[in-house]
C-alpha atoms as a PDB file:
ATOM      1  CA  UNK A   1      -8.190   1.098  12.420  1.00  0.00           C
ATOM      2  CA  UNK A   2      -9.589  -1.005  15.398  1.00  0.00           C
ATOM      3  CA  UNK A   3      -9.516   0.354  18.665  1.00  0.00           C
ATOM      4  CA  UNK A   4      -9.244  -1.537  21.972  1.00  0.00           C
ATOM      5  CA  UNK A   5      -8.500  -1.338  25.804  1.00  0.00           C
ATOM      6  CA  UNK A   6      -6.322  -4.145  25.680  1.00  0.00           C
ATOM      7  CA  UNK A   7      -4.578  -6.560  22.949  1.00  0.00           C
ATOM      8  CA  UNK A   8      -3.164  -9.622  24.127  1.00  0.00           C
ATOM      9  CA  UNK A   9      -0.157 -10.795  22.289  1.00  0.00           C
ATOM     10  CA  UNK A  10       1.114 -14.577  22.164  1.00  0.00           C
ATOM     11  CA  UNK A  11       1.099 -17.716  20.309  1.00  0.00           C
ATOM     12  CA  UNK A  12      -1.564 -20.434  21.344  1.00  0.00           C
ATOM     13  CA  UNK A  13       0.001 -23.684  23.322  1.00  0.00           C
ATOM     14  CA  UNK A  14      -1.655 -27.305  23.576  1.00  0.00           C
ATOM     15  CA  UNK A  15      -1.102 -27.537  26.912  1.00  0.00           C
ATOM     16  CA  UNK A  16      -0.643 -31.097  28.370  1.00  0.00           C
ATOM     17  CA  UNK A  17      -0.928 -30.650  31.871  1.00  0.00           C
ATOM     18  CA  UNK A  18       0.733 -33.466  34.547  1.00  0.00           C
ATOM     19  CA  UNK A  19      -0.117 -32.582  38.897  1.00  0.00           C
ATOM     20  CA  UNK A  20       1.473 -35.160  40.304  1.00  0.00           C
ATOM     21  CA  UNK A  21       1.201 -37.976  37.119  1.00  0.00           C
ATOM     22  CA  UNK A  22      -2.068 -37.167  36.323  1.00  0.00           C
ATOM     23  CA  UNK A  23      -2.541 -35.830  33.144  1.00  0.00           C
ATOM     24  CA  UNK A  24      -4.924 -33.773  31.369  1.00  0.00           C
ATOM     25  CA  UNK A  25      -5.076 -31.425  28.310  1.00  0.00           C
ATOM     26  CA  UNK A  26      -6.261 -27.384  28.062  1.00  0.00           C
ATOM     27  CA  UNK A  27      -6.256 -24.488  25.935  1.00  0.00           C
ATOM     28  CA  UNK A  28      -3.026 -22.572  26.517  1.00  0.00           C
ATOM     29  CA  UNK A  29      -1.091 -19.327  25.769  1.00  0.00           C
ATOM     30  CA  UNK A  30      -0.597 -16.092  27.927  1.00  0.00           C
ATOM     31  CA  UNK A  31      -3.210 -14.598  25.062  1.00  0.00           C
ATOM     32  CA  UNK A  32      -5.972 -17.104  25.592  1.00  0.00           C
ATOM     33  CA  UNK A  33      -5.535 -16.757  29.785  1.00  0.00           C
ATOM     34  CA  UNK A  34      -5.202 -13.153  29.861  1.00  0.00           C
ATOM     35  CA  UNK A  35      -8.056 -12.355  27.328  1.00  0.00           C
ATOM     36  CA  UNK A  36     -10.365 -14.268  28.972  1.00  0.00           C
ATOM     37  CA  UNK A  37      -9.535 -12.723  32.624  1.00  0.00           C
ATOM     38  CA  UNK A  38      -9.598  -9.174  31.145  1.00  0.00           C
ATOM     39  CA  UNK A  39     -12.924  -9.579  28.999  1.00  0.00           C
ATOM     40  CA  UNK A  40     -14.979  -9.993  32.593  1.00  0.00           C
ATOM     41  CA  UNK A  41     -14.155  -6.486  33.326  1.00  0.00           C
ATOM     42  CA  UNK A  42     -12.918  -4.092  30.175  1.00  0.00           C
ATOM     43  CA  UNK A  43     -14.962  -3.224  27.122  1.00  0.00           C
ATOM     44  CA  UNK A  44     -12.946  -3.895  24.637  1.00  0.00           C
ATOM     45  CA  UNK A  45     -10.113  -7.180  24.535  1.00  0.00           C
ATOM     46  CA  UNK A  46      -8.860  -8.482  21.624  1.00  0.00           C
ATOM     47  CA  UNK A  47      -6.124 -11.009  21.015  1.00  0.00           C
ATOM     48  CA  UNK A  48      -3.833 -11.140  18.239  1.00  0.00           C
ATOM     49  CA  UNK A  49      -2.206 -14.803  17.666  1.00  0.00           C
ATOM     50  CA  UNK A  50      -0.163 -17.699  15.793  1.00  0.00           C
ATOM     51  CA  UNK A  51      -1.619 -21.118  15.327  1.00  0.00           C
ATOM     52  CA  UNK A  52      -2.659 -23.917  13.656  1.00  0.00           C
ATOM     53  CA  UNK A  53      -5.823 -24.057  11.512  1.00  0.00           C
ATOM     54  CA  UNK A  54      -6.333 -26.986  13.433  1.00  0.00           C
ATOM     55  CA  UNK A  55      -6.612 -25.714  16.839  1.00  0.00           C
ATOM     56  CA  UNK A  56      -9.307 -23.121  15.275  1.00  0.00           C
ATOM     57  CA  UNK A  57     -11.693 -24.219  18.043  1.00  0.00           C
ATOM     58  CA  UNK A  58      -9.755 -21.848  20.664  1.00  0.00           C
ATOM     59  CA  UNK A  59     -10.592 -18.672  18.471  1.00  0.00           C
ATOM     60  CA  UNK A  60     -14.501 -20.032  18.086  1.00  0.00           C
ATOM     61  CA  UNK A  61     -14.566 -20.159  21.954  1.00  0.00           C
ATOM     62  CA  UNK A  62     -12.900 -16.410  22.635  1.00  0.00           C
ATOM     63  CA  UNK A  63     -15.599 -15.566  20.114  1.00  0.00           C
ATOM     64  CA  UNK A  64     -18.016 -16.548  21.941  1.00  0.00           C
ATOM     65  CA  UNK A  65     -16.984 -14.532  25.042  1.00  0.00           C
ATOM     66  CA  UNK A  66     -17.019 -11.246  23.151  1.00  0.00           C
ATOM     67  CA  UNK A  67     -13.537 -10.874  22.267  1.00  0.00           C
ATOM     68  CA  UNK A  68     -12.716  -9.691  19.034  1.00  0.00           C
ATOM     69  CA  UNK A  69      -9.882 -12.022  17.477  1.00  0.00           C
ATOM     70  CA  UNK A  70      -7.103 -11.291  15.089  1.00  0.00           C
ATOM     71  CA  UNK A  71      -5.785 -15.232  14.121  1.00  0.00           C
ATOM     72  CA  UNK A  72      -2.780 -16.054  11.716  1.00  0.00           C
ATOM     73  CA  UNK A  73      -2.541 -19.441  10.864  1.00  0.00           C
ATOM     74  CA  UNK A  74       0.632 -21.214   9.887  1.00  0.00           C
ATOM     75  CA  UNK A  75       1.839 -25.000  10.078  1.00  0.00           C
ATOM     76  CA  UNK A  76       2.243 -25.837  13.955  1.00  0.00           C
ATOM     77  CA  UNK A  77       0.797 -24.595  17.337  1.00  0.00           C
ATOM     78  CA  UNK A  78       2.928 -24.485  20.161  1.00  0.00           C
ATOM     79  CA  UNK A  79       2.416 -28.035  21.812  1.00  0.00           C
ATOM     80  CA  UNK A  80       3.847 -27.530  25.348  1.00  0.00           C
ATOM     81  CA  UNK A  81       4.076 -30.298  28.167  1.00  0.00           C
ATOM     82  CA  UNK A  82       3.752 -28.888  32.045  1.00  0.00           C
ATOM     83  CA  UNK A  83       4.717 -31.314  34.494  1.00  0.00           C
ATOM     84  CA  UNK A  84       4.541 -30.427  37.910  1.00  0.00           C
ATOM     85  CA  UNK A  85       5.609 -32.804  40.603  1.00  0.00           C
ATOM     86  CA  UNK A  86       4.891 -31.015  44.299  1.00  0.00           C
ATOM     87  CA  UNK A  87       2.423 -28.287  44.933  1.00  0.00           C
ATOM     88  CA  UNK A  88       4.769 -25.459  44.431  1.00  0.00           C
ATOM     89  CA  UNK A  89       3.413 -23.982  41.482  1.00  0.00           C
ATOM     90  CA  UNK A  90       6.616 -22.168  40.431  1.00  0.00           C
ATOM     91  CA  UNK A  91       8.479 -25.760  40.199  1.00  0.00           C
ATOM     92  CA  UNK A  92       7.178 -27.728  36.928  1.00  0.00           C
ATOM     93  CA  UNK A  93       9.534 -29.137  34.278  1.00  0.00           C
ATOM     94  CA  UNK A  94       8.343 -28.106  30.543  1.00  0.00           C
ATOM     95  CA  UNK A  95       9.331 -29.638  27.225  1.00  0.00           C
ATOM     96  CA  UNK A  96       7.792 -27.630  23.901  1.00  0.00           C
ATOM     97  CA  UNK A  97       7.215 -30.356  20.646  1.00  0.00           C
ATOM     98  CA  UNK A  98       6.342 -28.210  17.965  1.00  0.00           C
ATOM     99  CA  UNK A  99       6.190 -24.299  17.855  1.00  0.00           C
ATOM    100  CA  UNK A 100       4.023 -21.803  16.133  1.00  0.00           C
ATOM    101  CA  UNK A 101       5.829 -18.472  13.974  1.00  0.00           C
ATOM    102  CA  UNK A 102       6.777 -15.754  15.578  1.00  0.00           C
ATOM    103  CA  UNK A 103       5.200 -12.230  15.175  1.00  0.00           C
ATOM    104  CA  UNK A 104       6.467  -9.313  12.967  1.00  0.00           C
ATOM    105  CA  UNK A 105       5.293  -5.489  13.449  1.00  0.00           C
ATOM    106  CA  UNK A 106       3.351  -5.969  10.055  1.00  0.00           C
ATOM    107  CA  UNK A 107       0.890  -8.384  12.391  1.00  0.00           C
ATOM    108  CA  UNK A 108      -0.241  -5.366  13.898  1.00  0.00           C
ATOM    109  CA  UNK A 109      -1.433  -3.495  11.074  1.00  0.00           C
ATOM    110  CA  UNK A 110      -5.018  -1.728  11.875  1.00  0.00           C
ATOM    111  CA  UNK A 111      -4.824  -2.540  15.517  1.00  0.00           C
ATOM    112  CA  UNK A 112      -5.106   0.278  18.008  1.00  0.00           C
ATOM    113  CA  UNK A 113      -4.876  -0.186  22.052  1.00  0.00           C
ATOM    114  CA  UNK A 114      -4.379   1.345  25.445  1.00  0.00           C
ATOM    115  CA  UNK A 115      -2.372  -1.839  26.837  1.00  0.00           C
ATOM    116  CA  UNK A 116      -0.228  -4.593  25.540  1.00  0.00           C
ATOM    117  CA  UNK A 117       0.010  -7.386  27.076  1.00  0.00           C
ATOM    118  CA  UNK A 118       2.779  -9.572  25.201  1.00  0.00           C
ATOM    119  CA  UNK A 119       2.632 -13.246  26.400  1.00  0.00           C
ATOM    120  CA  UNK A 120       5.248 -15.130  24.647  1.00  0.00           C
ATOM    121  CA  UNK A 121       5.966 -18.769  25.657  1.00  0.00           C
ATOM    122  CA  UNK A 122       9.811 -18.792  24.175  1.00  0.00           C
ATOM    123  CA  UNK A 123      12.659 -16.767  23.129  1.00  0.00           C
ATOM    124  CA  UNK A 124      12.231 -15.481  19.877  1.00  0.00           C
ATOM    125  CA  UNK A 125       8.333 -14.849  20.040  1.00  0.00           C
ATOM    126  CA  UNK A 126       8.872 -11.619  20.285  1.00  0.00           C
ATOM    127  CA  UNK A 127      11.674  -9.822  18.835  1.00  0.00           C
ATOM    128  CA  UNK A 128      12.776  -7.010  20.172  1.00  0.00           C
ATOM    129  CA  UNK A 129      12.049  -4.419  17.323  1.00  0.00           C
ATOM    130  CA  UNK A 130       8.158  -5.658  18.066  1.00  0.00           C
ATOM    131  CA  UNK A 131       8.640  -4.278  21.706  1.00  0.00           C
ATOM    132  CA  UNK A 132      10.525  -1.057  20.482  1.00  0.00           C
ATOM    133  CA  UNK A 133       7.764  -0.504  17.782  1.00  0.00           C
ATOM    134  CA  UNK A 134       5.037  -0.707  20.837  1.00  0.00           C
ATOM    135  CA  UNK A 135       7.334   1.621  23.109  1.00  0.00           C
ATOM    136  CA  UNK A 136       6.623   4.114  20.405  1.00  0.00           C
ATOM    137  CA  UNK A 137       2.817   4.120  20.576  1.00  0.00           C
ATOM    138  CA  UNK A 138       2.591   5.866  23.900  1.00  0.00           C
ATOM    139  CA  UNK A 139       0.274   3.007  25.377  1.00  0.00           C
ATOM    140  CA  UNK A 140       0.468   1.040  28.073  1.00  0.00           C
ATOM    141  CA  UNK A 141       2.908  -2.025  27.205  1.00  0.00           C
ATOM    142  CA  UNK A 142       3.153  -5.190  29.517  1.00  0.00           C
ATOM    143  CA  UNK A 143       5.614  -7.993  29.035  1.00  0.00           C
ATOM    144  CA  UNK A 144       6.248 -11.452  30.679  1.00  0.00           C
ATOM    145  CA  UNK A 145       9.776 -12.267  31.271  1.00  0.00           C
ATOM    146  CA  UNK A 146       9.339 -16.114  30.639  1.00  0.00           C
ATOM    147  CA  UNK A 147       8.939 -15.229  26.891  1.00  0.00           C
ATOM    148  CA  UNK A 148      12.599 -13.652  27.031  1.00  0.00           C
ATOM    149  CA  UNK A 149      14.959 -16.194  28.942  1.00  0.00           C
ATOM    150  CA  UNK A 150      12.995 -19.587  27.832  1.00  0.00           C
ATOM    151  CA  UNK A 151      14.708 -21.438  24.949  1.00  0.00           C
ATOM    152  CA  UNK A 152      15.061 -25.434  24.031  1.00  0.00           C
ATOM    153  CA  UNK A 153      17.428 -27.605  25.068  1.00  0.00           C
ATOM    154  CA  UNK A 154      16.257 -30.472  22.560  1.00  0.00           C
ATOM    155  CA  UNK A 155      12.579 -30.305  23.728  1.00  0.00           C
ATOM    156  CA  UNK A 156      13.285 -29.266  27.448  1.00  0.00           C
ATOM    157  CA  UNK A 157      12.616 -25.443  28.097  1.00  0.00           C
ATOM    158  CA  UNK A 158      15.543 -24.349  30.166  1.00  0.00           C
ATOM    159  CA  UNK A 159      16.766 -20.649  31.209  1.00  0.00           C
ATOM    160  CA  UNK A 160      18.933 -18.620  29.218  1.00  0.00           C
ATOM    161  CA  UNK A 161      20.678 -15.112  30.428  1.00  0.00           C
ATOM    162  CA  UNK A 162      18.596 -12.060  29.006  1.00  0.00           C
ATOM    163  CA  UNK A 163      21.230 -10.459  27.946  1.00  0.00           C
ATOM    164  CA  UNK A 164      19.528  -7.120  26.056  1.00  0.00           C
ATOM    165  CA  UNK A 165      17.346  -7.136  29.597  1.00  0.00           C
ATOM    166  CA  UNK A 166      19.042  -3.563  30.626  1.00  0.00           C
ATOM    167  CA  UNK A 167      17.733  -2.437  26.857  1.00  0.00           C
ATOM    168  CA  UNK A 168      14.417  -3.688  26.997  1.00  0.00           C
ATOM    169  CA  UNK A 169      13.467  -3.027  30.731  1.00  0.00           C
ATOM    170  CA  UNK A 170      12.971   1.051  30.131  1.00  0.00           C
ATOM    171  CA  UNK A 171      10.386   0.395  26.737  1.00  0.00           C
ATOM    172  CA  UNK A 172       8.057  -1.477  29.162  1.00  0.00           C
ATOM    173  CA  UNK A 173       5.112   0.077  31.141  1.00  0.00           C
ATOM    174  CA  UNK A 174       5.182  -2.913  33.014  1.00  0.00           C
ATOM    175  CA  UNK A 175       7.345  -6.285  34.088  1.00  0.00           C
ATOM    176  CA  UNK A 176       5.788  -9.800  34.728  1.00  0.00           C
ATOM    177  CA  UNK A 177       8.335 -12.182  36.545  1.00  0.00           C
ATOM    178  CA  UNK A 178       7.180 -15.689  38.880  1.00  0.00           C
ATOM    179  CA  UNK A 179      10.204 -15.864  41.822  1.00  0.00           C
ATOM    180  CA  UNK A 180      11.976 -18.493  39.641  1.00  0.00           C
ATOM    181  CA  UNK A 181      12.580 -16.032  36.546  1.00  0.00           C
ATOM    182  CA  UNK A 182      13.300 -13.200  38.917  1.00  0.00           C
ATOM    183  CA  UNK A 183      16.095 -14.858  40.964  1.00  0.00           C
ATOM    184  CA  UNK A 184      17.382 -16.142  37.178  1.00  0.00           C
ATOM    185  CA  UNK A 185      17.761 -12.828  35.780  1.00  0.00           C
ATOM    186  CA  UNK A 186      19.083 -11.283  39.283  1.00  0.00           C
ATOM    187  CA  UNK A 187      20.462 -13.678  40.595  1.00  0.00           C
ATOM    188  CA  UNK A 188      18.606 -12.698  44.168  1.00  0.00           C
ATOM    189  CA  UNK A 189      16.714 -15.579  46.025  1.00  0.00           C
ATOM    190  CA  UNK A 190      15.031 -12.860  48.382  1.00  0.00           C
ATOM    191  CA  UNK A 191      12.045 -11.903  46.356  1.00  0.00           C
ATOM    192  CA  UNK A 192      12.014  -8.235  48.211  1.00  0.00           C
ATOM    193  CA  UNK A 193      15.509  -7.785  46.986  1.00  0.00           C
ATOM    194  CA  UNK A 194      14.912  -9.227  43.211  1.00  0.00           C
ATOM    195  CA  UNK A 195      12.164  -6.742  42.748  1.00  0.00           C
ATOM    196  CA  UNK A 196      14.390  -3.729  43.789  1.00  0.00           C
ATOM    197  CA  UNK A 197      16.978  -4.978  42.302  1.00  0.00           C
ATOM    198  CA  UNK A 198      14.959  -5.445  38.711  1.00  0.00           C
ATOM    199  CA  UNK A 199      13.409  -1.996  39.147  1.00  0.00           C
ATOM    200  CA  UNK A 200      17.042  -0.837  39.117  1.00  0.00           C
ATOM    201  CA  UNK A 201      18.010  -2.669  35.854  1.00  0.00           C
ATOM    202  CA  UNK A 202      15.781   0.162  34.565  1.00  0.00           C
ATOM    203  CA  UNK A 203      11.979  -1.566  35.106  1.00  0.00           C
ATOM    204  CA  UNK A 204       9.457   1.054  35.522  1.00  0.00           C
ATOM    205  CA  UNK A 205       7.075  -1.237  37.558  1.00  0.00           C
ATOM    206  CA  UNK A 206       7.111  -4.897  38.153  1.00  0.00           C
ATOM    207  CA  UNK A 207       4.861  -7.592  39.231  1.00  0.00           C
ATOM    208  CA  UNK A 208       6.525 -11.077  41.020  1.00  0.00           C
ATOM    209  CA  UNK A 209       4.326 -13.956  41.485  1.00  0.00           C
ATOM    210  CA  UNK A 210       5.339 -16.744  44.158  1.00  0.00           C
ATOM    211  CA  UNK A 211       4.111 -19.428  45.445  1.00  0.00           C
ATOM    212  CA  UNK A 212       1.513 -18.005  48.157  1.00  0.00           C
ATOM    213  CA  UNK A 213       0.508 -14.446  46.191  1.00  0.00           C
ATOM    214  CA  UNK A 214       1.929 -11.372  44.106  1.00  0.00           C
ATOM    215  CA  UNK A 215       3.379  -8.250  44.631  1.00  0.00           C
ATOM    216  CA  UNK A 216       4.490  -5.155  42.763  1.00  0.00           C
ATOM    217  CA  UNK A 217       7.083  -2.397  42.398  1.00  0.00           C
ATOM    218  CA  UNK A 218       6.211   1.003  41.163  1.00  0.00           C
ATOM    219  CA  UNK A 219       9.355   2.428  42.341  1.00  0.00           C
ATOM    220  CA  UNK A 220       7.787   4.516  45.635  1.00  0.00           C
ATOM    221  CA  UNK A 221       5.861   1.685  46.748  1.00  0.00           C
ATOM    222  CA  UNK A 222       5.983  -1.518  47.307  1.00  0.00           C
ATOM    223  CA  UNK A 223       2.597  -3.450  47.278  1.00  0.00           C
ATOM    224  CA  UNK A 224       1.841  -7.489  48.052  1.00  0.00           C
ATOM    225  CA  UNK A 225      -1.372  -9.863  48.515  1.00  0.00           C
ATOM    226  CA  UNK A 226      -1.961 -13.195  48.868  1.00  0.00           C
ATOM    227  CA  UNK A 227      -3.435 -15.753  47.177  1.00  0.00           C
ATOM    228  CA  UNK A 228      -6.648 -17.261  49.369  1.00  0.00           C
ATOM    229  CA  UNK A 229      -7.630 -20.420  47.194  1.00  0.00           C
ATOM    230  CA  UNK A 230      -9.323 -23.521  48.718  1.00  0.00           C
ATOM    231  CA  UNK A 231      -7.206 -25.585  46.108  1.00  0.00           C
ATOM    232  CA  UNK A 232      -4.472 -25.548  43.114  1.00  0.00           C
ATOM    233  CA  UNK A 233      -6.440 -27.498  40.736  1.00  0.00           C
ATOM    234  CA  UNK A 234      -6.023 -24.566  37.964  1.00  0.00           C
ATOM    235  CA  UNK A 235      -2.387 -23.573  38.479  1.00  0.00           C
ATOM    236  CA  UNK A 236      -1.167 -23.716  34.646  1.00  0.00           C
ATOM    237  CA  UNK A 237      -2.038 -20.034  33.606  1.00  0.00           C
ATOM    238  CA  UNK A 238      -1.527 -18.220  37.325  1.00  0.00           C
ATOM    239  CA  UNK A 239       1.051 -15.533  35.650  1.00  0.00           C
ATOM    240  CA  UNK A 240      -0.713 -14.942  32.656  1.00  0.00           C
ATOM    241  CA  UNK A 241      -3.782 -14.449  34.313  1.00  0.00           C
ATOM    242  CA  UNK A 242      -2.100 -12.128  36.841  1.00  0.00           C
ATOM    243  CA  UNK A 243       0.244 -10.277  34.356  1.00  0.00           C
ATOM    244  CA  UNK A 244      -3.323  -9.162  31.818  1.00  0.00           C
ATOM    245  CA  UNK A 245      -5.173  -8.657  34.881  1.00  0.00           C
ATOM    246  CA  UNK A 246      -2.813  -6.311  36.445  1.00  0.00           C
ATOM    247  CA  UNK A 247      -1.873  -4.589  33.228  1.00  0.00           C
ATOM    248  CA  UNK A 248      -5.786  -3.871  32.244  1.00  0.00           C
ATOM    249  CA  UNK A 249      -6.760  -2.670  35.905  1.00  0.00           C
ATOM    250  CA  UNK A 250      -3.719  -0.043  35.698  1.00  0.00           C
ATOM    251  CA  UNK A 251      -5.938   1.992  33.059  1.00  0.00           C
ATOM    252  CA  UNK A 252      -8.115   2.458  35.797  1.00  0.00           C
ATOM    253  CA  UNK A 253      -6.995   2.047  39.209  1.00  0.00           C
ATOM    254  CA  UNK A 254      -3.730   3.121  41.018  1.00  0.00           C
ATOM    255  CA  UNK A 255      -1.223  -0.151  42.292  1.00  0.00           C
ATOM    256  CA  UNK A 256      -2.617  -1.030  45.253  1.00  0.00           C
ATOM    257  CA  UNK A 257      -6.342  -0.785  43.801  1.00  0.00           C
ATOM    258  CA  UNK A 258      -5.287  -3.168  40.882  1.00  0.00           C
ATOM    259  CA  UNK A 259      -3.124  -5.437  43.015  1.00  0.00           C
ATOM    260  CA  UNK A 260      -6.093  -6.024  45.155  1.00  0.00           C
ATOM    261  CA  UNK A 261      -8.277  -6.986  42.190  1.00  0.00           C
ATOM    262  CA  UNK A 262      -5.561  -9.129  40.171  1.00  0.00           C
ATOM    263  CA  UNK A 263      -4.971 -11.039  43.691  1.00  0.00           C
ATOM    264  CA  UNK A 264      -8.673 -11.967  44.112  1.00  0.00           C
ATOM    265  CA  UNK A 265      -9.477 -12.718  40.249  1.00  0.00           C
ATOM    266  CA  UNK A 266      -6.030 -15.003  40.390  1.00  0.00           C
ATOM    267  CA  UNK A 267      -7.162 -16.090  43.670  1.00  0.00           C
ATOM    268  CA  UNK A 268     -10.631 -17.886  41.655  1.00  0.00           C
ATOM    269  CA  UNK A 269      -8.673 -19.215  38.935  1.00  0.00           C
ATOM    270  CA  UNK A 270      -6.645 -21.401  40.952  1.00  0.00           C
ATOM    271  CA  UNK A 271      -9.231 -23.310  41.948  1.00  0.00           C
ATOM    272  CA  UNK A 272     -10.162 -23.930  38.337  1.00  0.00           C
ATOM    273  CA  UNK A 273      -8.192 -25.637  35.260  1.00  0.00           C
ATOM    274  CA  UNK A 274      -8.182 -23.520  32.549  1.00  0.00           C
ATOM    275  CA  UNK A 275      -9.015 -19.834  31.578  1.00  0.00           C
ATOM    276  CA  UNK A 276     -10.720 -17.352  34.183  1.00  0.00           C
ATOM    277  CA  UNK A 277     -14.500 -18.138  33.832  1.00  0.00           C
ATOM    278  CA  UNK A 278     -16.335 -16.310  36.237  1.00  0.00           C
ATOM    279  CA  UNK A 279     -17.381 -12.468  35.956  1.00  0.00           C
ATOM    280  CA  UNK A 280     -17.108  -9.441  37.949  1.00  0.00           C
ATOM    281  CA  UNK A 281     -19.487  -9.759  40.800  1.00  0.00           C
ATOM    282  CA  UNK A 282     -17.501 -12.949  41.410  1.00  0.00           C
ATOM    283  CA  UNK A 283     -14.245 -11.505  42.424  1.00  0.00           C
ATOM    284  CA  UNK A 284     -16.206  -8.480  44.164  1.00  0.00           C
ATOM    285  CA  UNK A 285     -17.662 -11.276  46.042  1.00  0.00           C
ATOM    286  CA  UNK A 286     -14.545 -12.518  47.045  1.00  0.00           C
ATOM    287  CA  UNK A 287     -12.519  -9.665  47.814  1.00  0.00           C
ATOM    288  CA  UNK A 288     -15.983  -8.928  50.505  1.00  0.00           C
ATOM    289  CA  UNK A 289     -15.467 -12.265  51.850  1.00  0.00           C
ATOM    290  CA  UNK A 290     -11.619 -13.095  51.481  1.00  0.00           C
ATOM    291  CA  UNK A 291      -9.832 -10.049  51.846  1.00  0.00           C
END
């Protein structure tokens, strides 16, 4: 049995990213973000994932950061298109080409953590007896909503109603929603009132991203930062890197403690495309100086 602090949980994407109709292409997947965020200041990450043998590189590079990697290779990677047209980063328009399989408790055989941080990028990812098998373990178990209310409309991912939400919401340690997903499921534009309102649909603790920074719900407390980035050049990834940040700082620290360091670590990879790829003393740095 392999024993970690945290085990990130998601299928890889090819992520075409568009800002504004110019285009480029990164690594992808809540897995591959979170991991590499988490890895700057845990012991032990590891990431378990679905993908093409083709796209092997993107397991050679977490290797190379120290994280242990638990790949299962089928026919297709999840290629996923991110358009976004203003500089709100919770408005994009996403179409998905080609998805990878989804996962099945037997995946987790010999695999041991504190957290789990379950990153799907569609409905059906993760089913729910995955999520009730984790409830189980006694660990600390993270999910992001998009994963849940995301399905295809031909190739265009639009929102469906989470209908087994009331179900699922107590086996969770911890909720991941952006404003967009939260008013969807709610049905609440106030983003003070959605998080209430999702804490009473039986949500232990939740964490909302918007536009200008992140906040989070622990039932006696409400806690919120902002965001202090000179630019938005690394948008694609914001939740996921906020969601595995948050989850692995609540081994350690209390809300406001781990808010506070998810903020400032998010707060760096904005102003970078792709995974988190500083270190520790960098976002100690900037919480001195920014916050």
């Amino acid at each position: 049995m392999k024993h970690y602090d945290v085990l990130h949980i998601g299928n890889y994407t090819k992520d075409t990213i568009i800002n504004k109709g110019v285009k480029s292409y990164v690594d992808g997947g809540g897995f591959n973000y979170g991991a590499r965020a988490t890895v700057t200041f845990m012991d032990k990450i590891a990431v378990l994932t679905k993908l093409s043998q083709k796209d092997s590189h993107v397991i050679d590079e977490l290797k190379s950061h120290n994280i242990d990697t638990y790949p299962i290779y089928g026919e297709h990677s999840t290629n996923l298109t991110m358009d976004y047209q203003t500089d709100n980063p919770d408005e994009r328009v996403m179409t998905i080409t080609e998805q990878a399989d989804s996962f099945a408790i037997s995946d987790l055989e010999g695999l041991e953590a504190k957290a789990y941080v379950l990153a799907p990028s569609i409905k059906g990812e993760v089913p729910r007896e995955f999520i009730e098998h984790l409830a189980k373990t006694g660990s600390l178990v993270a999910i992001d909503a998009q994963g849940f209310i995301r399905i295809l409309d031909g190739s265009r991912v639009v929102y469906t109603p989470w209908v087994e939400a009331p179900e699922i919401f107590p086996l969770v340690s911890l909720l991941k929603v952006d404003i967009a997903e939260a008013e969807f499921i709610t049905g609440i534009s106030d983003r003070y009132q959605a998080i209430y309102k999702l804490y009473d649909m039986g949500a232990k603790e939740i964490i909302l991203t918007y536009r200008d920074g992140v906040m989070v719900y622990d039932g006696n407390q409400l806690y919120e930062q902002t965001f202090k980035q000179t630019n938005l050049s690394g948008r694609s990834g914001r939740g996921d890197t906020c969601v595995s940040t948050y989850a692995a700082s609540r081994l350690t620290k209390n809300p406001e403690q781990a808010l506070l360091w998810t903020a400032a670590l998010t707060t760096l990879k904005l102003e970078k495309p792709g995974p988190f790829n500083g270190t520790a003393d960098d976002v100690e740095k900037i919480i001195i100086e920014r916050y």
